[in-house]
C-alpha atoms as a PDB file:
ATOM      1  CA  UNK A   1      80.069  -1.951  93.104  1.00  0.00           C
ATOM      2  CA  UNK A   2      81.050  -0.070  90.231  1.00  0.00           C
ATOM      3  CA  UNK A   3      78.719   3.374  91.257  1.00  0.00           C
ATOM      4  CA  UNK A   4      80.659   3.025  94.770  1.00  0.00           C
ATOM      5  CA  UNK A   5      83.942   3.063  93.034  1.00  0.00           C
ATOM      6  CA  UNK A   6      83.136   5.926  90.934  1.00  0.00           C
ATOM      7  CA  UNK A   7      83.324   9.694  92.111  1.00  0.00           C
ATOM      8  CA  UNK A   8      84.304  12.855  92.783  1.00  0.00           C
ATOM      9  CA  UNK A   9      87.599  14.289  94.445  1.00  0.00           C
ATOM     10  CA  UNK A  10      87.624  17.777  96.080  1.00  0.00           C
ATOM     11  CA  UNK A  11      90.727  18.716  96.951  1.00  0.00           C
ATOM     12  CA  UNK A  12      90.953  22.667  98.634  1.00  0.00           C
ATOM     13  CA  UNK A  13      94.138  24.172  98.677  1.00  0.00           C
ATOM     14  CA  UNK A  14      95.667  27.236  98.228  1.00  0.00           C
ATOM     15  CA  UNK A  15      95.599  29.254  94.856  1.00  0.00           C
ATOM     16  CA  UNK A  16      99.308  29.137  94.297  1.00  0.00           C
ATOM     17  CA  UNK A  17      99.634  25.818  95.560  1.00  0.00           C
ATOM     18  CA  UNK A  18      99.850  22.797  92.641  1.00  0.00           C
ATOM     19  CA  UNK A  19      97.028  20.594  93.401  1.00  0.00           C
ATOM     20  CA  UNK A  20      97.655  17.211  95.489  1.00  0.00           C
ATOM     21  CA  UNK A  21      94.765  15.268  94.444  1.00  0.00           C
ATOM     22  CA  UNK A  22      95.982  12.538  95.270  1.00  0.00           C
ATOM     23  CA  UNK A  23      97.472  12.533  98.574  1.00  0.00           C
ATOM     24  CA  UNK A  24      95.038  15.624 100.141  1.00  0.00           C
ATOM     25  CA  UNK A  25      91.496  15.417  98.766  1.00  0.00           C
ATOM     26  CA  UNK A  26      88.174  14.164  99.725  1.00  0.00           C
ATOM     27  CA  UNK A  27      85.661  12.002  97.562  1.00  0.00           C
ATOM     28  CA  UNK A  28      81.683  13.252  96.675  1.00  0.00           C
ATOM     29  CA  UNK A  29      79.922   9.302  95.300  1.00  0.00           C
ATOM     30  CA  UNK A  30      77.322   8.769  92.577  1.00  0.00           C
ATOM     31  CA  UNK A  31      73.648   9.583  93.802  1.00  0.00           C
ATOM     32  CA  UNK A  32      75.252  10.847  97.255  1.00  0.00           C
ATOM     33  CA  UNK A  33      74.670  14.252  98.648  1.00  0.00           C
ATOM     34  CA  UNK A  34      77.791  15.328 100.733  1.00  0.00           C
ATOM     35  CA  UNK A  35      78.254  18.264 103.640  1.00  0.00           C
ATOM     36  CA  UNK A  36      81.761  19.730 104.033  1.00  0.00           C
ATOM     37  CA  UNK A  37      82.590  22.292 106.686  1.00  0.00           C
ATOM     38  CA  UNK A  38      85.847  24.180 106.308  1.00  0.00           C
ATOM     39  CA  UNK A  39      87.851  25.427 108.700  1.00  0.00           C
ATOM     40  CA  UNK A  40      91.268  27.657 107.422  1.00  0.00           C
ATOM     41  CA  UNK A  41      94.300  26.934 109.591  1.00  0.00           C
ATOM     42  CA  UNK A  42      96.546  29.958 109.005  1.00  0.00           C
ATOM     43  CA  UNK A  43     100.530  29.928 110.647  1.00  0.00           C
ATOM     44  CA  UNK A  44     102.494  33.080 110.409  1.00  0.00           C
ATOM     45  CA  UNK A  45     105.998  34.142 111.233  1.00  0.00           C
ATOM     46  CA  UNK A  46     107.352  36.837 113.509  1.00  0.00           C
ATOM     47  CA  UNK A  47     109.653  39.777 111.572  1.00  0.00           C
ATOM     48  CA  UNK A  48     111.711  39.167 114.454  1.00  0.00           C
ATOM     49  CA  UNK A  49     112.559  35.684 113.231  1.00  0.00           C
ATOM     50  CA  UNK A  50     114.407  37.024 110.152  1.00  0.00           C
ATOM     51  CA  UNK A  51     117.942  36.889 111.577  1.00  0.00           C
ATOM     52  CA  UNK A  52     117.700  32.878 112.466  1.00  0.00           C
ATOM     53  CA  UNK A  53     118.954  30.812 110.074  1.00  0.00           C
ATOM     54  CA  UNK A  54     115.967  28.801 107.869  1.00  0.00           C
ATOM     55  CA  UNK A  55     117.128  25.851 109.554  1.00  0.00           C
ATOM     56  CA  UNK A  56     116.470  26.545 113.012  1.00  0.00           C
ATOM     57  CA  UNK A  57     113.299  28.508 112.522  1.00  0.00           C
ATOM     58  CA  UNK A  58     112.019  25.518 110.071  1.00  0.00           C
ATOM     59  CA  UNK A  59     110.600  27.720 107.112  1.00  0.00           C
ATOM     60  CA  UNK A  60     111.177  30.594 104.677  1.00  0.00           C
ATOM     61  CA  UNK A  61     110.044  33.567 104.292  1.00  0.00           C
ATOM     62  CA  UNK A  62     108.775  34.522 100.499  1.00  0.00           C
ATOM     63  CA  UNK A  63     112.431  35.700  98.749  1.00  0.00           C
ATOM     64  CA  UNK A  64     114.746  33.365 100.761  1.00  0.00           C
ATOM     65  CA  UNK A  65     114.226  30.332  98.346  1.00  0.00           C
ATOM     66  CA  UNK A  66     113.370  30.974  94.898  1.00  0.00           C
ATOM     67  CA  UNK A  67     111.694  27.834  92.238  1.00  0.00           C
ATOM     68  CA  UNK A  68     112.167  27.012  88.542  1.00  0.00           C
ATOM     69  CA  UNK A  69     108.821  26.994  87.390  1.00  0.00           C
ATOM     70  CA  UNK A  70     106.982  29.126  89.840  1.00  0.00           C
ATOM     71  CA  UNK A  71     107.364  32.590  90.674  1.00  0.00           C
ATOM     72  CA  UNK A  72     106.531  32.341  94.217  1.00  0.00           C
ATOM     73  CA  UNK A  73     107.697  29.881  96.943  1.00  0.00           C
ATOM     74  CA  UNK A  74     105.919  27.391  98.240  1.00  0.00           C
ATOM     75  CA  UNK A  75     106.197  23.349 100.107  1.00  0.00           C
ATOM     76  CA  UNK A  76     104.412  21.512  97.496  1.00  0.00           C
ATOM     77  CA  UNK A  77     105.347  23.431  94.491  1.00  0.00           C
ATOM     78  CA  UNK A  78     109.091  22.712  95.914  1.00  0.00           C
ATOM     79  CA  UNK A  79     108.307  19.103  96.241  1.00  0.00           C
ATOM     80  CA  UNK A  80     107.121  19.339  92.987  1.00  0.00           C
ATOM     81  CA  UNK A  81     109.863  20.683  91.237  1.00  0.00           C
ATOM     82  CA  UNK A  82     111.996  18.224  92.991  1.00  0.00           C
ATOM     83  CA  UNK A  83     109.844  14.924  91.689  1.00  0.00           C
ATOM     84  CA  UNK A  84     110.481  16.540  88.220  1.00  0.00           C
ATOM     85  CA  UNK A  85     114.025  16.902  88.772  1.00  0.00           C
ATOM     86  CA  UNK A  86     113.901  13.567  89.940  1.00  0.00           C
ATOM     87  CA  UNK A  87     112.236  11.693  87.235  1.00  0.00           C
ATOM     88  CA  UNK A  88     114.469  13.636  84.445  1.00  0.00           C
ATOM     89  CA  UNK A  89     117.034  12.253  86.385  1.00  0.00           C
ATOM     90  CA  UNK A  90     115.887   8.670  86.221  1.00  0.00           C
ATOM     91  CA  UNK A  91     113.695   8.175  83.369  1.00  0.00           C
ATOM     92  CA  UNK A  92     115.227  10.864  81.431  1.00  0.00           C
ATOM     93  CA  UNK A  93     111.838  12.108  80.530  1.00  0.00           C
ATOM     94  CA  UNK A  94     109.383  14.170  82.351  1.00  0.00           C
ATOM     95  CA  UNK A  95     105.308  12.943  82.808  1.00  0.00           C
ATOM     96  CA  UNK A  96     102.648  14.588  80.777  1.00  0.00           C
ATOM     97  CA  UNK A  97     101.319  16.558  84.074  1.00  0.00           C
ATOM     98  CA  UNK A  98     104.579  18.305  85.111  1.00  0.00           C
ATOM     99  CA  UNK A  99     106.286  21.390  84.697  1.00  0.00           C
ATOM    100  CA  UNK A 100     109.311  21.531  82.194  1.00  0.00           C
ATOM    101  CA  UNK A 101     111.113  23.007  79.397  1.00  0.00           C
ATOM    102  CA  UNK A 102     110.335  23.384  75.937  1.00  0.00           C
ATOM    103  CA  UNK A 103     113.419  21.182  75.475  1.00  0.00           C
ATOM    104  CA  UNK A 104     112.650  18.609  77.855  1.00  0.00           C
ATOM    105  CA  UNK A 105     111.206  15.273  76.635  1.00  0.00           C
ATOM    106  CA  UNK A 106     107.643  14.001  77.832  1.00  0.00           C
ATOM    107  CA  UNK A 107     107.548  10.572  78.212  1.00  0.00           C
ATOM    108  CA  UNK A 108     105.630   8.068  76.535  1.00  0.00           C
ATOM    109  CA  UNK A 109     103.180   5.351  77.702  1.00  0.00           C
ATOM    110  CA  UNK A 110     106.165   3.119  77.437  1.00  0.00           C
ATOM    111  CA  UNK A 111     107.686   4.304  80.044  1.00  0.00           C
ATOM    112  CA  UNK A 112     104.935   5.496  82.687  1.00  0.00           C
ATOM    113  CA  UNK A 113     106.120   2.267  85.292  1.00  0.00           C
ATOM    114  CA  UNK A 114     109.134   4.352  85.291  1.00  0.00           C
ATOM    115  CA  UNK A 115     107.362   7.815  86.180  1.00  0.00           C
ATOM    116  CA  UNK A 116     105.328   5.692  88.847  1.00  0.00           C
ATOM    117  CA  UNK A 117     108.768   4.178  90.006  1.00  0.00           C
ATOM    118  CA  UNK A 118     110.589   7.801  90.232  1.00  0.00           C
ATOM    119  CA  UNK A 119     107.679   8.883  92.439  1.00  0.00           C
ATOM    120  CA  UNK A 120     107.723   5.934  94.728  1.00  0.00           C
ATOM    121  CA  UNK A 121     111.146   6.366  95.264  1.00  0.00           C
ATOM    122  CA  UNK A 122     111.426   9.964  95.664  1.00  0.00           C
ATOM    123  CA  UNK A 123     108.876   9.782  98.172  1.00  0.00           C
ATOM    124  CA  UNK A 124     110.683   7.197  99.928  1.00  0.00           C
ATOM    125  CA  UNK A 125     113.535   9.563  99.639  1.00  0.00           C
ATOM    126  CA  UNK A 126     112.083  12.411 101.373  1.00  0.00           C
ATOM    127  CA  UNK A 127     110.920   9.984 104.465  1.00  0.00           C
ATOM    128  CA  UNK A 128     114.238   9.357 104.642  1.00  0.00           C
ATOM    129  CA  UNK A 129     117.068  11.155 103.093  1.00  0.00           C
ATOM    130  CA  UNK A 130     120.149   9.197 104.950  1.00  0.00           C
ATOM    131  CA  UNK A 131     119.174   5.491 104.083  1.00  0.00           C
ATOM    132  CA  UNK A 132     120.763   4.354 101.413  1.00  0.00           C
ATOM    133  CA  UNK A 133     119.003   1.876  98.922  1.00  0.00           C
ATOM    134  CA  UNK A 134     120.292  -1.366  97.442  1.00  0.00           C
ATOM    135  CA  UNK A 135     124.074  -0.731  99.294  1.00  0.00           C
ATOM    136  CA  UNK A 136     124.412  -4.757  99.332  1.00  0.00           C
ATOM    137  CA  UNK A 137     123.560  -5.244  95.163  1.00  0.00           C
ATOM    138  CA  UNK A 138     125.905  -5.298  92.664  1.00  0.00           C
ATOM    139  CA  UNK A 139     126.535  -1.966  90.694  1.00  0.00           C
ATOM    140  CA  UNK A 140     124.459  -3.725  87.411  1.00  0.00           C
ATOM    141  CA  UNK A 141     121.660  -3.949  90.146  1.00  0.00           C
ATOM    142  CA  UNK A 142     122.186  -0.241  91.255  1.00  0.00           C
ATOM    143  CA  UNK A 143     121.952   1.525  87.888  1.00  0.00           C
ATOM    144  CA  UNK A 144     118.922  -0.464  87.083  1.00  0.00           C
ATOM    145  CA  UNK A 145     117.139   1.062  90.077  1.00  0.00           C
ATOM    146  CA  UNK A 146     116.581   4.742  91.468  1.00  0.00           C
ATOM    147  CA  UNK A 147     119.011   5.150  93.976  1.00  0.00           C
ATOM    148  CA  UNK A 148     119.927   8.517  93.854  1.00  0.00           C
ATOM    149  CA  UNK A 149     118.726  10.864  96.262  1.00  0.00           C
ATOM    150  CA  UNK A 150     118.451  14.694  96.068  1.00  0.00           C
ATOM    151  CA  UNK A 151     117.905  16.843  98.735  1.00  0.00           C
ATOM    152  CA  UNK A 152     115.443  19.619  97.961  1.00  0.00           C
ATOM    153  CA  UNK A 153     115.258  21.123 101.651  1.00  0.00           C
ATOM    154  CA  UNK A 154     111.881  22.326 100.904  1.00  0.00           C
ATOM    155  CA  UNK A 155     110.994  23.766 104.321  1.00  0.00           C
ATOM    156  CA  UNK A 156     107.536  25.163 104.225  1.00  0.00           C
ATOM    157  CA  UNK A 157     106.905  28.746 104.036  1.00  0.00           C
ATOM    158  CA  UNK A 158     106.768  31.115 107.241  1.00  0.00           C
ATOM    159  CA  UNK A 159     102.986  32.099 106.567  1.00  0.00           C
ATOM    160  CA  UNK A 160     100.854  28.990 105.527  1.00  0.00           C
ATOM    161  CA  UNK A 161      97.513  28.586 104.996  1.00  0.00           C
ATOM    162  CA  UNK A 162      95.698  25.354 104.924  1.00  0.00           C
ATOM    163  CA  UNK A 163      91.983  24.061 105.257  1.00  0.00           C
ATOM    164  CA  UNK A 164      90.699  21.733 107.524  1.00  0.00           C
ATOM    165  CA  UNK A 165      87.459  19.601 106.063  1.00  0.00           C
ATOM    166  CA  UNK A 166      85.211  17.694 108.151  1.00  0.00           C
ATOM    167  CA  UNK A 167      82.621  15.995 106.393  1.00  0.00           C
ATOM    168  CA  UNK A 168      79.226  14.142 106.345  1.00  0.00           C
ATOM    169  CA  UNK A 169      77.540  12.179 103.714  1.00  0.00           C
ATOM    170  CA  UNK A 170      74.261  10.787 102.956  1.00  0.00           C
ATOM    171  CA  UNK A 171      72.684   8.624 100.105  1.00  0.00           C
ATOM    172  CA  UNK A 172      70.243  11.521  97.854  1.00  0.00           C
ATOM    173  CA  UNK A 173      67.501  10.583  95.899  1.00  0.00           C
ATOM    174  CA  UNK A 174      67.537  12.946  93.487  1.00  0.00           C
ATOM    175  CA  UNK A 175      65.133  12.063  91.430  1.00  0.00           C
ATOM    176  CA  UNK A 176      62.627  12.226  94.199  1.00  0.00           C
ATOM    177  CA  UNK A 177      64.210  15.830  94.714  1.00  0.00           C
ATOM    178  CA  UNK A 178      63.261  16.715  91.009  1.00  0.00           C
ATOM    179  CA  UNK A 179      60.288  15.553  90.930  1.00  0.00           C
ATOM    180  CA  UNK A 180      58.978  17.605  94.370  1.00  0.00           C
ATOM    181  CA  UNK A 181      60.820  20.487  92.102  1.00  0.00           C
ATOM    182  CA  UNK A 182      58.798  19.981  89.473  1.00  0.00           C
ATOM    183  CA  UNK A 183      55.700  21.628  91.303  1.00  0.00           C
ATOM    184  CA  UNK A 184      57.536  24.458  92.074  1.00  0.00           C
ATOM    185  CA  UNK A 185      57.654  27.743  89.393  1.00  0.00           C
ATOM    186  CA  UNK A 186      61.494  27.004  88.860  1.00  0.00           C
ATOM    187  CA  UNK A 187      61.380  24.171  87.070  1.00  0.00           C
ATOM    188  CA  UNK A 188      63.955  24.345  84.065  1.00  0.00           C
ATOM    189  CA  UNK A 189      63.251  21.781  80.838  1.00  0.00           C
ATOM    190  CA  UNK A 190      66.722  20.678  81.350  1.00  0.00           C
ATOM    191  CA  UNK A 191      65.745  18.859  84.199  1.00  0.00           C
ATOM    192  CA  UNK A 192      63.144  16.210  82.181  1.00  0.00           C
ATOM    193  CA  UNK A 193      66.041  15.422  80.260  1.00  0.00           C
ATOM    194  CA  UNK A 194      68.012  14.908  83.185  1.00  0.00           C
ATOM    195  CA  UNK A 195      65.172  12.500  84.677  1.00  0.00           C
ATOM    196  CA  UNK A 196      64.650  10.474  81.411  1.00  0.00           C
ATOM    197  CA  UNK A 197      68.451  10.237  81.171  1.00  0.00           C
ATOM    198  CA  UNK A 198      70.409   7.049  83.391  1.00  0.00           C
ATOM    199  CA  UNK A 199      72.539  10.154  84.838  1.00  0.00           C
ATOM    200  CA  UNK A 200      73.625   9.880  88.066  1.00  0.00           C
ATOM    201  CA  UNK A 201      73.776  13.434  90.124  1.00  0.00           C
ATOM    202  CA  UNK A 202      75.641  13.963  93.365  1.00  0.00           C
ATOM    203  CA  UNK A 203      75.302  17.203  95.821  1.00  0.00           C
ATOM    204  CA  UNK A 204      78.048  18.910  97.631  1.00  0.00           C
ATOM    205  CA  UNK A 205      77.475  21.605 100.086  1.00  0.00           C
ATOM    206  CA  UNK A 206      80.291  23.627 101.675  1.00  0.00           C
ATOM    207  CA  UNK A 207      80.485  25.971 104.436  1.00  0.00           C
ATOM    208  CA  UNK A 208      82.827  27.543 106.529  1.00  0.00           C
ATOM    209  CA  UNK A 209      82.662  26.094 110.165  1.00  0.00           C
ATOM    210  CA  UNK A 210      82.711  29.441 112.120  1.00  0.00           C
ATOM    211  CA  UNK A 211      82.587  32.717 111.506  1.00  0.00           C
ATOM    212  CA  UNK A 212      86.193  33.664 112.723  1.00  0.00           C
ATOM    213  CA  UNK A 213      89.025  31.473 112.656  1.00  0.00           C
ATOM    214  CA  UNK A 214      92.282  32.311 115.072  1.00  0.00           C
ATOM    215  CA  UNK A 215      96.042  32.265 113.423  1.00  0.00           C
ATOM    216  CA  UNK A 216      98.729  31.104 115.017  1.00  0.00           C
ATOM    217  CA  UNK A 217     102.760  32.493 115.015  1.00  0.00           C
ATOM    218  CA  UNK A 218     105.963  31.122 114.826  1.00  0.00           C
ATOM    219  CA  UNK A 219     107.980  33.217 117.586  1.00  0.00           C
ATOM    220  CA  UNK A 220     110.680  33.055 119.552  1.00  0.00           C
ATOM    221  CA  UNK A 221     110.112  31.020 122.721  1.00  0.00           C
ATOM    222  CA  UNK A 222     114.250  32.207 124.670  1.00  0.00           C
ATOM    223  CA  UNK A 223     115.515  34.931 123.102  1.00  0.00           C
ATOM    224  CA  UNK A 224     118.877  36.785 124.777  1.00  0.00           C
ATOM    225  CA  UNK A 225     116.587  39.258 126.702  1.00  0.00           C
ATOM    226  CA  UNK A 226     114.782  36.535 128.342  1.00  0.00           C
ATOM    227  CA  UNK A 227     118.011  34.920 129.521  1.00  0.00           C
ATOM    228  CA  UNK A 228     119.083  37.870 130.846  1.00  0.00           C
ATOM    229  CA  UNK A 229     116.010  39.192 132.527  1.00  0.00           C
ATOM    230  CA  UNK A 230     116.020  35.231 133.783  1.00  0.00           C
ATOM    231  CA  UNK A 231     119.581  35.957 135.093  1.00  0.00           C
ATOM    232  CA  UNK A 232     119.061  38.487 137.172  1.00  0.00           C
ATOM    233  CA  UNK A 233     115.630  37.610 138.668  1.00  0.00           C
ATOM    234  CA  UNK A 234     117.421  34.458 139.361  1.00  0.00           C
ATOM    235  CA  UNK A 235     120.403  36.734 141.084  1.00  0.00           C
ATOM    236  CA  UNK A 236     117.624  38.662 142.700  1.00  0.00           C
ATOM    237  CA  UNK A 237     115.726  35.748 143.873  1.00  0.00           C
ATOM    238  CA  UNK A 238     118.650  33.980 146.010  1.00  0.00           C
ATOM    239  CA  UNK A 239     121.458  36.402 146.425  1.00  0.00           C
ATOM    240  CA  UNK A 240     119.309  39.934 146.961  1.00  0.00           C
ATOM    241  CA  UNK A 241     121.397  40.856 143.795  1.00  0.00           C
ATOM    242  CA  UNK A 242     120.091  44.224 141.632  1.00  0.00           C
ATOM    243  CA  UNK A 243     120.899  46.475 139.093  1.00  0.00           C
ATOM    244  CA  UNK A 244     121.430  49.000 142.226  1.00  0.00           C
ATOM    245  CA  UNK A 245     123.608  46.584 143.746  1.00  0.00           C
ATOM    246  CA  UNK A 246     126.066  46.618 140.541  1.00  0.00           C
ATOM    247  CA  UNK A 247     126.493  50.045 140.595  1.00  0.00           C
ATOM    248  CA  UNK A 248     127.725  49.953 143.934  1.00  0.00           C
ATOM    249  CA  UNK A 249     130.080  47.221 143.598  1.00  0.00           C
ATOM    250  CA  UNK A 250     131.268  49.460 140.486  1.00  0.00           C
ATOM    251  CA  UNK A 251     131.153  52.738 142.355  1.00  0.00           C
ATOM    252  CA  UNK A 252     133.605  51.561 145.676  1.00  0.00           C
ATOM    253  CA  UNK A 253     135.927  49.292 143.455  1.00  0.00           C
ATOM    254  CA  UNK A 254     136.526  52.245 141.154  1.00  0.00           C
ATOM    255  CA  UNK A 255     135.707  55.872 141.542  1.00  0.00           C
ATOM    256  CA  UNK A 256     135.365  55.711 145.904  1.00  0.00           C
ATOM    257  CA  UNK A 257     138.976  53.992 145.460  1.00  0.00           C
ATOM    258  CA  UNK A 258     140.263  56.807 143.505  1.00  0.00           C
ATOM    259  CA  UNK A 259     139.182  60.034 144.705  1.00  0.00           C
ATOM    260  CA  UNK A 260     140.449  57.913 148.752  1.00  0.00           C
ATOM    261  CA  UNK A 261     143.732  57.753 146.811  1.00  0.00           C
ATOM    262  CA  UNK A 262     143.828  60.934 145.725  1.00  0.00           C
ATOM    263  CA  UNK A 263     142.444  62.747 148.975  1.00  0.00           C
ATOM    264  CA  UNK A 264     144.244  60.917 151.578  1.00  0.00           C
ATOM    265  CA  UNK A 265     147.302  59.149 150.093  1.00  0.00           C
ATOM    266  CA  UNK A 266     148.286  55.704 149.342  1.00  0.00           C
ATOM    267  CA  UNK A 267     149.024  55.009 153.029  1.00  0.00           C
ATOM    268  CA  UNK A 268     145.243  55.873 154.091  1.00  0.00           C
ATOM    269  CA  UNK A 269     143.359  55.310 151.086  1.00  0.00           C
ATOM    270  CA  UNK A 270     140.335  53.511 152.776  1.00  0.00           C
ATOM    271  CA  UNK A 271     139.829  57.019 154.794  1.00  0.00           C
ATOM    272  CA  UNK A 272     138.862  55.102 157.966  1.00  0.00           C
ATOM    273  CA  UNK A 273     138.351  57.287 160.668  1.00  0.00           C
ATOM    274  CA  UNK A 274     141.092  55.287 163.096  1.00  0.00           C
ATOM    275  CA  UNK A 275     143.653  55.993 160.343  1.00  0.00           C
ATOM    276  CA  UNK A 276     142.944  59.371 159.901  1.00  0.00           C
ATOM    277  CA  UNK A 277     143.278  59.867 163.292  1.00  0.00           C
ATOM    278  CA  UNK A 278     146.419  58.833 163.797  1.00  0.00           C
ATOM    279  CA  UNK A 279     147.693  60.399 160.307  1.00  0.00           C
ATOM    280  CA  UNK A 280     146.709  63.570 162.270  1.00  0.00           C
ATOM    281  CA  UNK A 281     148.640  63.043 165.279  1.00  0.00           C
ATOM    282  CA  UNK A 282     151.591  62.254 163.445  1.00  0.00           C
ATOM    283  CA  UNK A 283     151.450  65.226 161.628  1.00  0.00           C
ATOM    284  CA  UNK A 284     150.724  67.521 165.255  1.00  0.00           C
ATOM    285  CA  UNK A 285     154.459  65.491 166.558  1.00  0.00           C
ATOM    286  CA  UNK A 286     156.056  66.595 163.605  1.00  0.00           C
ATOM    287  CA  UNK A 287     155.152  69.949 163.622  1.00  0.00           C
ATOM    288  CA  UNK A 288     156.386  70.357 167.335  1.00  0.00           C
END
């Protein structure tokens, strides 16, 4: 029971990412031989995205949000800056494994229930960010637990890149392995000492799971343009509306008005033949 127990964790991530093993990881046993084929899951961001708010697009792009103790931007460093921030908060000390200040006090085995406590709660926190804890205990009961809440709004970044891990495993009998090695011209003394030992040896193979992997964007799904392209195929669709159309409706409510106006008068403005007609026989009965 206590072989099974014992192993390994893998955890892939990327290179300016803080390490989650525990919460993202996968486990390699004692005397087991493991197969894990990667896949990378890459999102990026359109340029055209920049003028939306972070908010609405959900993310940032690298020098909208800056960190504390890391240069560059990230989702779990900000989380992780935020659980330290949290735990100075309530424990007044930081835990061995985070980032902090020369200044800043690391706490002692004394108090690691509270670092464990700050971490359950943050995490609880960040589920959840409007419930409020404890609201029917008495304020004694309130300072004695964590119920202050931050809000780190640590969106993730606009380009993200993240591995996917399927894997197989197998019992391996390495010794068996070693000993067909043996026979072969590579054998290396290290190896007898390795067999005489009670060492236990586990194998882990990766490979990536194809040879190309497809990206996906974050765009814009209705922009302006497409509402108004929508608008007037809609226009064009039911009413026989067009661009064409608009300029006629412009044309003979302003510049056809006009030069009528000016050409025939205010009296026969329209320049309808009927009119014009009789405008001329009222000027032949004058004239006589």
């Amino acid at each position: 029971l206590l072989l099974t127990l014992l192993h390994f964790q893998i955890t892939l991530h990327h290179p300016m990412e803080v390490p989650r093993g525990r919460q993202k990881y996968f486990r390699v046993a004692l005397n087991q031989a493991v197969i894990a084929a990667v896949k990378p899951i890459m999102m990026t961001t359109s340029k055209e995205l920049k003028n939306y708010n972070p908010e609405d697009r959900n993310c940032y792009f690298i020098k909208e949000k800056s960190l504390k103790f890391f240069t560059i931007y990230n989702q779990p460093n900000c989380l992780y800056e935020c659980l330290t921030e949290f735990t100075l908060e309530n424990c007044e000390c930081v835990g061995f494994h985070m980032q902090r200040e020369n200044s800043t006090p690391m706490c002692s085995p004394y108090k690691e229930r509270c670092v464990v406590d700050a971490r359950a709660s943050y995490l609880a926190s960040e589920v959840n960010k409007k419930i409020q804890y404890l609201r029917e205990m008495s304020k004694l009961k309130r300072e004695s637990k964590f119920t202050k809440k931050r809000d780190c709004h640590c969106l993730p970044t606009c380009t993200t890149l993240d591995f996917d891990v399927e894997t197989s495993l197998a019992d391996w009998d390495w010794k068996t392995f070693l000993e067909v090695e043996r026979l072969s011209d590579d054998w290396k003394e290290e190896n007898d000492i390795l067999l005489q030992s009670g060492s236990h040896v586990s194998r882990l193979l990766l490979y990536f799971k194809d040879m190309q992997f497809l990206t996906q964007e974050r765009n814009e799904l209705y922009g302006q343009t497409d509402f108004w392209a929508n608008c007037g195929g809609l226009l064009g669709l039911f009413t026989g509306f067009s661009f064409i159309s608009a300029l006629d409706i412009f044309y003979y409510l302003t510049l056809r008005f006009i030069c009528n106006l000016y050409k025939f008068g205010k009296d026969y403005w329209s320049g309808s033949e009927e009119l014009l007609e009789r405008k001329k026989k009222n000027d032949n009965s004058t004239f006589s």
